[in-house]
Protein backbone atom coordinates (compact mmCIF):
# COMPACT_ATOMS: atom_id res chain seq x y z
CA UNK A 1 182.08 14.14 -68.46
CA UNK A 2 181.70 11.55 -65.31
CA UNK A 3 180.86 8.17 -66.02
CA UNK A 4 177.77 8.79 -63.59
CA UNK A 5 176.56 11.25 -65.51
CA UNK A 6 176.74 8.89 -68.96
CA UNK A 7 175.44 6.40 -66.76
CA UNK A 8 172.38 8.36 -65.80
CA UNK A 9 172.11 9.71 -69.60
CA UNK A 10 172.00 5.90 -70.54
CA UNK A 11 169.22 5.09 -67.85
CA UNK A 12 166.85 7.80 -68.51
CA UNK A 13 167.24 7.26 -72.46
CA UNK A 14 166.52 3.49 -71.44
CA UNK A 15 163.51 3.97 -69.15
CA UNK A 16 162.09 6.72 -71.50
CA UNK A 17 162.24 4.21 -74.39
CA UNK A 18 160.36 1.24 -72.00
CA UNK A 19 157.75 4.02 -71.20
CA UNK A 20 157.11 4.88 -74.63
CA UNK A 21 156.95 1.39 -75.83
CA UNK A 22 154.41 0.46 -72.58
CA UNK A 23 151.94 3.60 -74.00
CA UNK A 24 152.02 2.37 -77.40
CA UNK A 25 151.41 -1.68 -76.39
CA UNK A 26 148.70 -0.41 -74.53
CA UNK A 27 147.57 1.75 -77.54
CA UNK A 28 147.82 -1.46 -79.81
CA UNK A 29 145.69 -3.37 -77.17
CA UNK A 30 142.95 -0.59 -77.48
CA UNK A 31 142.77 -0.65 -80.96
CA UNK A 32 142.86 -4.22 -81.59
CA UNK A 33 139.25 -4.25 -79.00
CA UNK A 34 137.57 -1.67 -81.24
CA UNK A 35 138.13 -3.46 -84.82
CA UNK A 36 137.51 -6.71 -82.89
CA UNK A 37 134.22 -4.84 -81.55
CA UNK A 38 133.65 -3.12 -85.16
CA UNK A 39 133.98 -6.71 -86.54
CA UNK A 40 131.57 -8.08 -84.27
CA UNK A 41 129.03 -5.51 -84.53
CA UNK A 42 128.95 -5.71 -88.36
CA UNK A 43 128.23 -9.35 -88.21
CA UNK A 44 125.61 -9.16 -85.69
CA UNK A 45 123.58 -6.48 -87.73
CA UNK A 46 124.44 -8.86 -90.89
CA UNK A 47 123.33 -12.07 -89.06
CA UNK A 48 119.96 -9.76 -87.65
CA UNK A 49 119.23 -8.29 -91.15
CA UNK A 50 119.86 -11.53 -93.25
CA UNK A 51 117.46 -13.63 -92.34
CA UNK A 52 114.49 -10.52 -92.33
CA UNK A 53 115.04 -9.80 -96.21
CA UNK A 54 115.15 -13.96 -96.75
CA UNK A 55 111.79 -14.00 -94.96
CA UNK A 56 110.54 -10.70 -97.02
CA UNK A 57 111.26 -12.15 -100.00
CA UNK A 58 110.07 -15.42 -99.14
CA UNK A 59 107.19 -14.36 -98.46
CA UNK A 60 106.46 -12.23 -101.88
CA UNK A 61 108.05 -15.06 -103.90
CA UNK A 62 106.82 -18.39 -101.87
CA UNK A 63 109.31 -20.96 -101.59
CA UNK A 64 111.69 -22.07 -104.10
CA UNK A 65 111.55 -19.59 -106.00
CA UNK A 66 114.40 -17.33 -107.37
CA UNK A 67 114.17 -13.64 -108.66
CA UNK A 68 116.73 -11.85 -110.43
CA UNK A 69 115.77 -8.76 -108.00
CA UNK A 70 116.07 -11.16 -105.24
CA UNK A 71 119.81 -11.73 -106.54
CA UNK A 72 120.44 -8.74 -107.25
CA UNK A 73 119.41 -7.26 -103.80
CA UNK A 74 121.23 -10.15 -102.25
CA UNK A 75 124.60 -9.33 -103.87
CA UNK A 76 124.42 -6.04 -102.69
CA UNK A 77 123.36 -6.89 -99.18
CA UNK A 78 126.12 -9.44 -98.91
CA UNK A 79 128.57 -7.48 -100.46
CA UNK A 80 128.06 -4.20 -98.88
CA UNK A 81 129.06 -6.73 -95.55
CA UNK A 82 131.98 -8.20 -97.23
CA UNK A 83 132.75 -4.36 -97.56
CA UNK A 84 132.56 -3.28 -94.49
CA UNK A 85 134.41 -6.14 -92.76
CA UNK A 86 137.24 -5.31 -95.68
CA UNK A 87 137.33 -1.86 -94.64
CA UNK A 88 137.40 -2.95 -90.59
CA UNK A 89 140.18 -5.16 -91.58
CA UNK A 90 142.27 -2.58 -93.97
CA UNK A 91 142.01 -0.14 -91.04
CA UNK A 92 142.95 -2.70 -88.44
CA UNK A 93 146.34 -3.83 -90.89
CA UNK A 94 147.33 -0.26 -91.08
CA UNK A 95 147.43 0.74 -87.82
CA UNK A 96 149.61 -2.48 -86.46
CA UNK A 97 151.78 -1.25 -89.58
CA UNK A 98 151.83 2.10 -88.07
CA UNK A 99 152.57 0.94 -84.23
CA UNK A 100 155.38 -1.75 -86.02
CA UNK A 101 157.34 1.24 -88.14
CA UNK A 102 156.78 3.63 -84.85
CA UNK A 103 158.05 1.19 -82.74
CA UNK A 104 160.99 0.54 -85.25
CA UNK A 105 161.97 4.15 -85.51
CA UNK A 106 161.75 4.84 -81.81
CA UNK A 107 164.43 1.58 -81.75
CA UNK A 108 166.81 2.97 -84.19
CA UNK A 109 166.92 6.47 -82.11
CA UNK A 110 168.05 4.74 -79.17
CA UNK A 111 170.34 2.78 -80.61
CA UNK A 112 171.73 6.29 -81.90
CA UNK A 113 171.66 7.76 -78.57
CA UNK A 114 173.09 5.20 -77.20
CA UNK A 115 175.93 4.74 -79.63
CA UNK A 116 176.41 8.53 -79.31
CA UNK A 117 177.08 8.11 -75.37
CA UNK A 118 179.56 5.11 -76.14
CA UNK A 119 181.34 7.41 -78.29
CA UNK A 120 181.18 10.45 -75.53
CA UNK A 121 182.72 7.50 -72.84
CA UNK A 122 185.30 6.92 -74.91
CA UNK A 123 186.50 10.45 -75.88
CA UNK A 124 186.39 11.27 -71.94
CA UNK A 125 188.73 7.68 -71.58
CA UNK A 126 186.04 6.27 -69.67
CA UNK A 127 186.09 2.22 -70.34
CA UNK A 128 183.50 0.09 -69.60
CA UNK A 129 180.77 1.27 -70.79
């Protein structure tokens, strides 16, 4: 085998390898905008809802008072939020863990291929390589 040819072999596994990587950063940026926007949209509709059922209930109760419904319907509003923004998080986490072990494995199998033509150089007696 030439030494051009390795060298080509070498240069397409290289540039294949940057072209992957560029799709996924660019896959990483997209899905870090729609749990940022998921985020954002769950706190809006919290911070638009919250202070309607304060006012509802202000209004039934008067002021200073405190109802064990009241609490009760609180908790759940606040943590169904606390829930969703857990589960937009979750998600988020496990898809950088995804991108970080894809882009780990996709590094190993180059290094492989790569190795692999260092070995193929050196059975032909190429050096340098």
């Amino acid at each position: 085998m030439a030494i051009n040819d390795l060298f080509t072999q070498k240069q397409n596994l290289l540039s294949d390898y940057a072209q992957q990587n560029a799709a996924q950063e660019f896959g990483r940026m997209l899905g870090q905008q729609r749990f940022a926007r998921q985020r954002e949209d769950l706190t809006r509709g919290f911070q638009k809802q919250f202070p309607a059922f304060t006012a509802s209930w202000a209004r039934r109760l008067g002021s200073g008072v405190k109802s064990g419904v009241m609490g009760r319907q609180m908790g759940e509003l606040t943590g169904g939020f606390n829930r969703s923004l857990g589960d937009v998080d979750l998600a988020a986490a496990q898809q950088q863990s995804k991108f970080a072990m894809d882009q780990a494995g996709r590094k190993i199998a180059l290094e492989r291929a790569l190795q692999a033509l260092r070995e193929q150089a050196v059975a032909a007696g190429l050096k340098g390589f």
